[in-house]
Protein backbone atom coordinates (compact mmCIF):
# COMPACT_ATOMS: atom_id res chain seq x y z
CA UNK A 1 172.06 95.59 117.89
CA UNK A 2 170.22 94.55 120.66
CA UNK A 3 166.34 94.67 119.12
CA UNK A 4 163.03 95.95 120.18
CA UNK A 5 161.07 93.21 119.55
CA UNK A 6 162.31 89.45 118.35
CA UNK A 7 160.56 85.60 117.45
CA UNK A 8 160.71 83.42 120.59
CA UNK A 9 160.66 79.88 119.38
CA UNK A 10 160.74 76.70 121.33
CA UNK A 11 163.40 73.95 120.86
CA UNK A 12 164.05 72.19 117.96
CA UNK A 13 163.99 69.08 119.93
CA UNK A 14 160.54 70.30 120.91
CA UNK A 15 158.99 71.49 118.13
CA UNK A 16 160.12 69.51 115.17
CA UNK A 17 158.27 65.89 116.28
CA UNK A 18 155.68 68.20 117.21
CA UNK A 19 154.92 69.08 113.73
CA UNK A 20 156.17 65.80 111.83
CA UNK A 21 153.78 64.07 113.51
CA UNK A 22 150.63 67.05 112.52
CA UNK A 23 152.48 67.32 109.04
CA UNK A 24 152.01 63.81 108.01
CA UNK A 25 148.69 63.01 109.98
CA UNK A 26 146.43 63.69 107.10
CA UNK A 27 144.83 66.37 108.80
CA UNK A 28 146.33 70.13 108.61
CA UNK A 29 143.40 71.90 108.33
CA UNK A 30 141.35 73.14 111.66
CA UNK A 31 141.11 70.10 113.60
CA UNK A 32 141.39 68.39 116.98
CA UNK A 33 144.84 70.21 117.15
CA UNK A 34 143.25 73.44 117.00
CA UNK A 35 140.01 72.27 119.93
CA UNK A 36 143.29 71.33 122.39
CA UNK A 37 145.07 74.73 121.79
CA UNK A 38 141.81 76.82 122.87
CA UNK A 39 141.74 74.23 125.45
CA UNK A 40 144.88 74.72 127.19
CA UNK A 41 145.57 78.00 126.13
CA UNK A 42 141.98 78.97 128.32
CA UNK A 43 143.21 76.94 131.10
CA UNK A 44 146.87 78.81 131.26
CA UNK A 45 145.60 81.91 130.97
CA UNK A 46 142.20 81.86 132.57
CA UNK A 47 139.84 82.20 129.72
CA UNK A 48 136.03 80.71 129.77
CA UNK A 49 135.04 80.85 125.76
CA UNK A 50 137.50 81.67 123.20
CA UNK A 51 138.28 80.62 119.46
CA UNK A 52 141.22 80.39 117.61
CA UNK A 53 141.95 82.59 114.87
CA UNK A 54 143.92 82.68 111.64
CA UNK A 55 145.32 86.45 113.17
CA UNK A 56 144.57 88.89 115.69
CA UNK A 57 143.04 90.98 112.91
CA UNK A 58 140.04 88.45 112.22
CA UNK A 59 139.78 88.03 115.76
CA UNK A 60 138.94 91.92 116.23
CA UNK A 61 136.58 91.74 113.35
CA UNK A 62 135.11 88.94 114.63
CA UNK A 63 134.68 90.42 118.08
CA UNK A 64 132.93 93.65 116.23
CA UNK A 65 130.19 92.01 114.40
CA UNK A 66 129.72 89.99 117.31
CA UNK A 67 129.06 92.81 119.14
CA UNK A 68 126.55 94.21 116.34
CA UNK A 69 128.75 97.11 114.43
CA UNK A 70 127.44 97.87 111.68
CA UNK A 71 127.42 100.83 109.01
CA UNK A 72 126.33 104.63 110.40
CA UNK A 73 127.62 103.32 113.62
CA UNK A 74 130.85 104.39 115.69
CA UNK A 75 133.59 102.81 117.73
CA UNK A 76 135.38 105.17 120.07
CA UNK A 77 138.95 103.56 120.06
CA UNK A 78 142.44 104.78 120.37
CA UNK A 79 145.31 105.85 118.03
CA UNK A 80 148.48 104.92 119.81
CA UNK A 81 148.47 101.22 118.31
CA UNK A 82 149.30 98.97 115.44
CA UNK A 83 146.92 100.40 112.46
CA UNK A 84 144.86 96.60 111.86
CA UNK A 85 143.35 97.64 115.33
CA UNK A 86 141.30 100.56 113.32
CA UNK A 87 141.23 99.23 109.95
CA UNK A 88 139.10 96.55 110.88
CA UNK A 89 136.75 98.93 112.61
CA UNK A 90 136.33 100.31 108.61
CA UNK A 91 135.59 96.54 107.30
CA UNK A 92 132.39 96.70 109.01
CA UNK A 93 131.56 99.94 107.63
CA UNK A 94 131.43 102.19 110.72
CA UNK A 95 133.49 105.14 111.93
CA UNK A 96 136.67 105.47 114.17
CA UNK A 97 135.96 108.10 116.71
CA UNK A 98 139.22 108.90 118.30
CA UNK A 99 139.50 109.04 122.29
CA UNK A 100 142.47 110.88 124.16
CA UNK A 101 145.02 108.72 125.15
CA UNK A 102 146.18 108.84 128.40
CA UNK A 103 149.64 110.73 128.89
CA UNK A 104 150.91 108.80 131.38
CA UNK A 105 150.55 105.24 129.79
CA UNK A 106 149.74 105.77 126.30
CA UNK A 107 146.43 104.05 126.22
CA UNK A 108 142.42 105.56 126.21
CA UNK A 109 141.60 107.82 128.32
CA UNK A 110 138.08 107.29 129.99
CA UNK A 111 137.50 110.72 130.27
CA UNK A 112 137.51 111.49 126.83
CA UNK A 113 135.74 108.39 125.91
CA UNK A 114 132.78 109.52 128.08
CA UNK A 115 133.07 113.19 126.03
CA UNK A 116 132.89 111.09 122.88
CA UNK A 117 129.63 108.97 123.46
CA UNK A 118 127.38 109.47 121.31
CA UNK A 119 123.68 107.56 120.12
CA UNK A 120 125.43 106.09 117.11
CA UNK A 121 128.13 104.50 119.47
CA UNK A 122 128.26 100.89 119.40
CA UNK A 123 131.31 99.95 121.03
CA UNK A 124 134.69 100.86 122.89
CA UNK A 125 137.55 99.39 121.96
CA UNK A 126 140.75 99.74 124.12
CA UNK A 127 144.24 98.59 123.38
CA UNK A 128 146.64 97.20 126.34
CA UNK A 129 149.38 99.27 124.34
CA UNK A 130 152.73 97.86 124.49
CA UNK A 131 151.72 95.73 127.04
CA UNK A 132 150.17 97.90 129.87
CA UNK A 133 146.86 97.30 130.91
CA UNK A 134 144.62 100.28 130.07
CA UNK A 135 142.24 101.76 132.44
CA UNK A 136 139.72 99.02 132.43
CA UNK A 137 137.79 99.56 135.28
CA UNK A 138 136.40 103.29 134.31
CA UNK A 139 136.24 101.84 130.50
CA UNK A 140 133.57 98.65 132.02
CA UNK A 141 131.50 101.80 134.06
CA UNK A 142 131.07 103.64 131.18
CA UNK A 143 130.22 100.66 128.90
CA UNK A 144 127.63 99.14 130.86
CA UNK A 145 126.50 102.77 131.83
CA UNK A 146 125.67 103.57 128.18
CA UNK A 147 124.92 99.56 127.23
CA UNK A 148 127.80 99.30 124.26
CA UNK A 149 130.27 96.41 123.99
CA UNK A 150 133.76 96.89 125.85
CA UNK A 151 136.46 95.07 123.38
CA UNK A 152 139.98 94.51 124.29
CA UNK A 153 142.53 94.31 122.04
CA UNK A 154 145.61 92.17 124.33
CA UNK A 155 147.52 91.83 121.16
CA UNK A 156 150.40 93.32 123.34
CA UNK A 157 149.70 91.89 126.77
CA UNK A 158 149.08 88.59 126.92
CA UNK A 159 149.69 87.84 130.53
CA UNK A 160 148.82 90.87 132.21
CA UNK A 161 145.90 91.02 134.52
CA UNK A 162 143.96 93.77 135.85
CA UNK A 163 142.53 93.79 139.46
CA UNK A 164 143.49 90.19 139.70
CA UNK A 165 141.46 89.44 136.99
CA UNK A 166 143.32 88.39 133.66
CA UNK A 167 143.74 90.43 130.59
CA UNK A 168 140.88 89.91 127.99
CA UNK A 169 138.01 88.99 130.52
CA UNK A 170 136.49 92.01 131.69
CA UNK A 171 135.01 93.36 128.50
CA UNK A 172 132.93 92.00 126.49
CA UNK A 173 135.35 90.86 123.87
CA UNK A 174 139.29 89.94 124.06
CA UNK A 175 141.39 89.42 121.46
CA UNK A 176 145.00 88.45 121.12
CA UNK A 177 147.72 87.80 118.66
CA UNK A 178 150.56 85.53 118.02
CA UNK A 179 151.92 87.22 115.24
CA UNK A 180 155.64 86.85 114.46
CA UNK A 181 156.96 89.35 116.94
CA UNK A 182 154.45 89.01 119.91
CA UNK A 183 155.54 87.40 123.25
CA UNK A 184 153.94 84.03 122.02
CA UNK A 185 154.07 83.59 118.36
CA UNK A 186 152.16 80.61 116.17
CA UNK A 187 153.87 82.05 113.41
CA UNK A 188 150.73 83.76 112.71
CA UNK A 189 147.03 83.56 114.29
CA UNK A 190 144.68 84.90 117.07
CA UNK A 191 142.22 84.55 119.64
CA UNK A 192 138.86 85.51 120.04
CA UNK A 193 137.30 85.26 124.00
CA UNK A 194 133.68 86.99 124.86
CA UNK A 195 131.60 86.67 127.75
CA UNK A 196 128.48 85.42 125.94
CA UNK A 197 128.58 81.93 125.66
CA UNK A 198 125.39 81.83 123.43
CA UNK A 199 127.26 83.38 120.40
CA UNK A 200 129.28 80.51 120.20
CA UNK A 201 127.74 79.02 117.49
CA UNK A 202 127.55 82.56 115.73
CA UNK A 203 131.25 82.97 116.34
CA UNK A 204 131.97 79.78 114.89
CA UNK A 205 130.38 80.71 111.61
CA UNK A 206 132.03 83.91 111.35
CA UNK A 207 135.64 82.13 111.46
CA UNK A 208 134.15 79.52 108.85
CA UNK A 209 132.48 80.96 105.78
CA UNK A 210 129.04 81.28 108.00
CA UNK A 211 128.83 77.57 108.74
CA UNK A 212 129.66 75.14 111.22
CA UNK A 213 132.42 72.39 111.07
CA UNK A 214 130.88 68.82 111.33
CA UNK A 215 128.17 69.30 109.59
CA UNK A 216 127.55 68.01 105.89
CA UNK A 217 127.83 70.24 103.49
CA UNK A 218 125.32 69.13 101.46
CA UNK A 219 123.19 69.77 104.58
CA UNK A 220 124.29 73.20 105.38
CA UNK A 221 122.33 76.30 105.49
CA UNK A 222 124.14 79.75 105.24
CA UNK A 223 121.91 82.59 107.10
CA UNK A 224 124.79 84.93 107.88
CA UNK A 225 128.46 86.54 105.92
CA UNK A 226 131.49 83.98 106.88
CA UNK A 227 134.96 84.29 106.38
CA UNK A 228 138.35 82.14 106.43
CA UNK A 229 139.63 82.90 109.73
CA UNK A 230 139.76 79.71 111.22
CA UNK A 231 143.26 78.28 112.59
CA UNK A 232 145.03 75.51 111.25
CA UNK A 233 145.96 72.30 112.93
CA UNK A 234 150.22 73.54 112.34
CA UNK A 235 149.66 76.88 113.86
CA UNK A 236 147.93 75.49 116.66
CA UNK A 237 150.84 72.85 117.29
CA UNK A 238 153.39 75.19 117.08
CA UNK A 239 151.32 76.80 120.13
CA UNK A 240 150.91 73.69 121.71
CA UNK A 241 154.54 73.58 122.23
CA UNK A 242 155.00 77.44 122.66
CA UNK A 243 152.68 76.59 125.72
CA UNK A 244 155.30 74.92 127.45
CA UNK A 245 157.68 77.19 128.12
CA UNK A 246 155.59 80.92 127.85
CA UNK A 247 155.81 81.15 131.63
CA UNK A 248 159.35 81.59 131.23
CA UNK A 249 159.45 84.03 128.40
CA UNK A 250 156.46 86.09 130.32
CA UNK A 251 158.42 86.58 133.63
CA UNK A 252 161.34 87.39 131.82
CA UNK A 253 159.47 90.46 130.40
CA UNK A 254 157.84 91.33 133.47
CA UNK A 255 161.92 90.56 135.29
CA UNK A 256 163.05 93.26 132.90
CA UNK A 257 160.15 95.55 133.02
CA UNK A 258 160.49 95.75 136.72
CA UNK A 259 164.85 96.75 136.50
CA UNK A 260 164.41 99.40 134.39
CA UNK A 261 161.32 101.00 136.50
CA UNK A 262 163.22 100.78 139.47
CA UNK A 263 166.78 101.82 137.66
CA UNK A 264 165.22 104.51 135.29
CA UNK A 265 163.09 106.07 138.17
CA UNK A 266 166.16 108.13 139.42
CA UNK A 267 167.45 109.44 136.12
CA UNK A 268 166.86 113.45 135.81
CA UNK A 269 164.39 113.62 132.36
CA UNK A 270 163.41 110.26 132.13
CA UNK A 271 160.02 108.64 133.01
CA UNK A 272 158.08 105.62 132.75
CA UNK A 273 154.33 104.39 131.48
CA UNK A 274 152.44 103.79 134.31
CA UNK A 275 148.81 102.40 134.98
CA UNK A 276 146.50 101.65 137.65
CA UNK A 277 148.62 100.09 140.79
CA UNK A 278 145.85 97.44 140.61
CA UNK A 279 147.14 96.39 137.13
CA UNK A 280 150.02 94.03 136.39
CA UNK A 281 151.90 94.81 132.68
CA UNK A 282 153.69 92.45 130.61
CA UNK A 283 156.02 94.77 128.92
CA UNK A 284 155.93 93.33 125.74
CA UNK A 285 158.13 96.07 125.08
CA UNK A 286 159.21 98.81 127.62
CA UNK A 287 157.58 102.00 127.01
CA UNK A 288 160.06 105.58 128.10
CA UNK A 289 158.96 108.88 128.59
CA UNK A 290 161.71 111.14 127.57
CA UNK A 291 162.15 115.06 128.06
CA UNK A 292 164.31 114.88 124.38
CA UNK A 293 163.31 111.53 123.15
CA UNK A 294 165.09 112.10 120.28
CA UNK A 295 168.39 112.41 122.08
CA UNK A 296 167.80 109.49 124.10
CA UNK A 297 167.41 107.44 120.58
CA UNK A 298 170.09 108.59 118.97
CA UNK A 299 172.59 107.85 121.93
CA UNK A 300 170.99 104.24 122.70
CA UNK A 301 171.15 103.41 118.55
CA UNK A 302 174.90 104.96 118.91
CA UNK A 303 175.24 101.99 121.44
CA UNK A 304 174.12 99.13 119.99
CA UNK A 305 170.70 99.57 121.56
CA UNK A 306 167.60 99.18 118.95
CA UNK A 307 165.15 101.90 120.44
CA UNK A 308 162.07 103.97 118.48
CA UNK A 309 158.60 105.31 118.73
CA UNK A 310 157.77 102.15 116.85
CA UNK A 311 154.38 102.97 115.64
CA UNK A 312 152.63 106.16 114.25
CA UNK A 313 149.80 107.36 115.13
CA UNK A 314 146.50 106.14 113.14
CA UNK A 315 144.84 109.70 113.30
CA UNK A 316 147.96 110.62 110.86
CA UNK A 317 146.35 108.15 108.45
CA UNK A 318 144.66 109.49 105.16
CA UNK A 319 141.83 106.72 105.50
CA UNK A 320 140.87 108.11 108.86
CA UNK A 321 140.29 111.41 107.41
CA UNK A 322 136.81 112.01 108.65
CA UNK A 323 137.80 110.80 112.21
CA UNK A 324 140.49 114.00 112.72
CA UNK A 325 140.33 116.02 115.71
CA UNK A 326 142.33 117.75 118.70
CA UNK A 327 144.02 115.16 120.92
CA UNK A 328 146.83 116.81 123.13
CA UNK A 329 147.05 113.91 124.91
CA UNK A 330 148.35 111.95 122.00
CA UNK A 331 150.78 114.75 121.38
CA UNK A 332 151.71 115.09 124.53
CA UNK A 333 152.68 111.19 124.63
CA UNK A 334 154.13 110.86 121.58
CA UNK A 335 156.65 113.75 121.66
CA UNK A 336 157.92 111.87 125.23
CA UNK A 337 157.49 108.12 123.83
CA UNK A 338 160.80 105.91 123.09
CA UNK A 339 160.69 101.87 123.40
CA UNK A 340 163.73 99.86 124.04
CA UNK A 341 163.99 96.07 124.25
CA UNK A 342 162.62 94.59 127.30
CA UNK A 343 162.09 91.05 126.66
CA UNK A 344 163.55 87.61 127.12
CA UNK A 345 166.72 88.14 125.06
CA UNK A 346 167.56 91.10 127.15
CA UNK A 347 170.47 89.99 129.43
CA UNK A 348 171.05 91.25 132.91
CA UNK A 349 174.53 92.77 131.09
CA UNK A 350 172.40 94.06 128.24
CA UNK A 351 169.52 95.72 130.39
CA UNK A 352 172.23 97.40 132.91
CA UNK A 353 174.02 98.59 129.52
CA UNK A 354 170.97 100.25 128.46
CA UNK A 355 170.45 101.90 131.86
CA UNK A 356 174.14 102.93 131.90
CA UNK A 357 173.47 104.83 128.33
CA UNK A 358 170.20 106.03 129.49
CA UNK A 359 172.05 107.40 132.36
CA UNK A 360 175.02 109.16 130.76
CA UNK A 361 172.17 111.07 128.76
């Protein structure tokens, strides 16, 4: 089977010194390792202010006490993502309040983020689902417009870039992941980037029990809640190296991406996600609209060809229970949605195979 989604790893002959030399160094924990990975990763990617993470999850929470969530407060975010997005919404004690999703693309809809505003609201928080950038420039109006914190989860698009700008610097708050499966992996671990500098030092405490690094402990004074979220010096080498070569592995998305929306464009029942032509995706995987989705799925598995709705909606879930309401765009979307691979294992034989399947119908 040709998969959805698959670990990209750099050479042996790359890696494996790489992490010798951090293995035996004495020092595994956060360290200098970690303080060069923020470093370069900013400078390849744009970034001012960021902080490694032990995930993408503690990155989000981070990003939500940062921006002052708290219990009896809401967060208007989306359903069509990977469920940590929301759950950590609930470790702070506040409510998901469920915008529309967009039809066309799958992510928030700003219109029915401005319907859901409400005084309790304390921040938005959109998802670049499956690696398309969401409608940022309505989300940023309506943020500033009402004064609540814009977070974007990138945990799918790290190297898109909206309006020329890239992905995780026009809200507030950015996150991304290098989980297992993502385009860049550190096996696991995440990012945290704001806008703020001055809550550096806050941020910092957050990822670190609620104190600083460097300074004695018997000197320490704890004012606010910590946690372990810090990165390790081995995940951050294994980025290091993953650094090198995630130019390659991003335009080989984007290379695929591209085929199948000019290939697929033709075919009598088929569509594409789309978003804003002033946004660039990074397909982490490539997102169909189908008239019988189910069809389509069946024939690609038939093939060889992995291909699913891969996640389920988070309004489904029992926990968000109290969150429940009408969204037909949602159901609109996910009755049409099918992803099939799109990434840097995807031949040119394999991607004109899937078209050809697609195709035949």
């Amino acid at each position: 089977m040709i998969p959805i989604v698959k670990v990209a790893m750099p050479p042996k002959s790359a890696l494996m010194p790489a992490l010798e030399t951090v293995l035996y160094s004495g020092m595994i924990a956060e360290g200098e390792s970690v303080y060069q990975f923020e470093a370069e990763f900013n400078r390849k990617f744009g970034l001012e202010h960021s902080l490694a993470m032990s995930s993408g999850t503690g990155a989000l929470h981070a990003a939500l006490t940062l921006a002052g969530v708290g219990p009896g407060d809401e967060v208007i975010s989306t359903p069509m993502t990977a469920e940590p997005t929301n759950t950590s919404i609930l470790y702070n004690g506040a409510k998901v309040v469920w915008a529309d999703v967009d039809p066309a693309s799958g992510n928030m809809c700003p219109d029915s983020v401005r319907q859901r505003i409400t005084s309790r609201t304390k921040a938005i928080l959109c998802v670049h689902y499956a690696g398309y950038p969401a409608r940022l420039a309505e989300l940023k109006r309506i943020a500033d417009e009402y004064g609540v914190a814009l977070i974007e989860d990138c945990a799918h698009a790290l190297g898109a870039s909206y309006q020329n700008r890239p992905i995780g610097t026009i809200g507030h708050y950015g996150i991304y992941s290098f989980q297992a499966i993502k385009h860049m992996t550190t096996v696991d671990g995440g990012l945290l980037t704001f806008a703020d500098v001055s809550q550096t030092e806050a941020a910092k405490k957050f990822r670190w029990f609620g104190m600083l690094k460097g300074v004695p402990r018997t000197e320490v004074d704890i004012t606010s809640v910590g946690y372990k979220y810090n990165m390790n010096n081995v995940n951050a080498t294994i980025g290091l190296v993953q650094l090198q070569n995630i130019s390659a592995i991003l335009d080989r998305h984007v290379e695929n991406g591209r085929f199948f929306d000019a290939e697929l464009s033709s075919i009598s029942g088929i569509d594409f996600a789309r978003c804003d032509t002033d946004a660039v995706p990074s397909y982490w995987i490539y997102t169909l609209l189908c008239d019988d989705s189910h069809s389509v799925e069946k024939a690609l598995n038939s093939a060889g060809i992995s291909a699913s709705k891969l996640h389920r909606p988070n309004s489904l879930h029992s926990i968000f229970a109290d969150s429940r309401c009408d969204l037909p765009g949602l159901d609109t979307f996910y009755t049409r949605l099918l992803h099939i691979p799109c990434g840097w294992w995807v031949s040119d034989e394999d991607r004109a195979r899937i078209v050809d399947v697609i195709r035949k119908g």
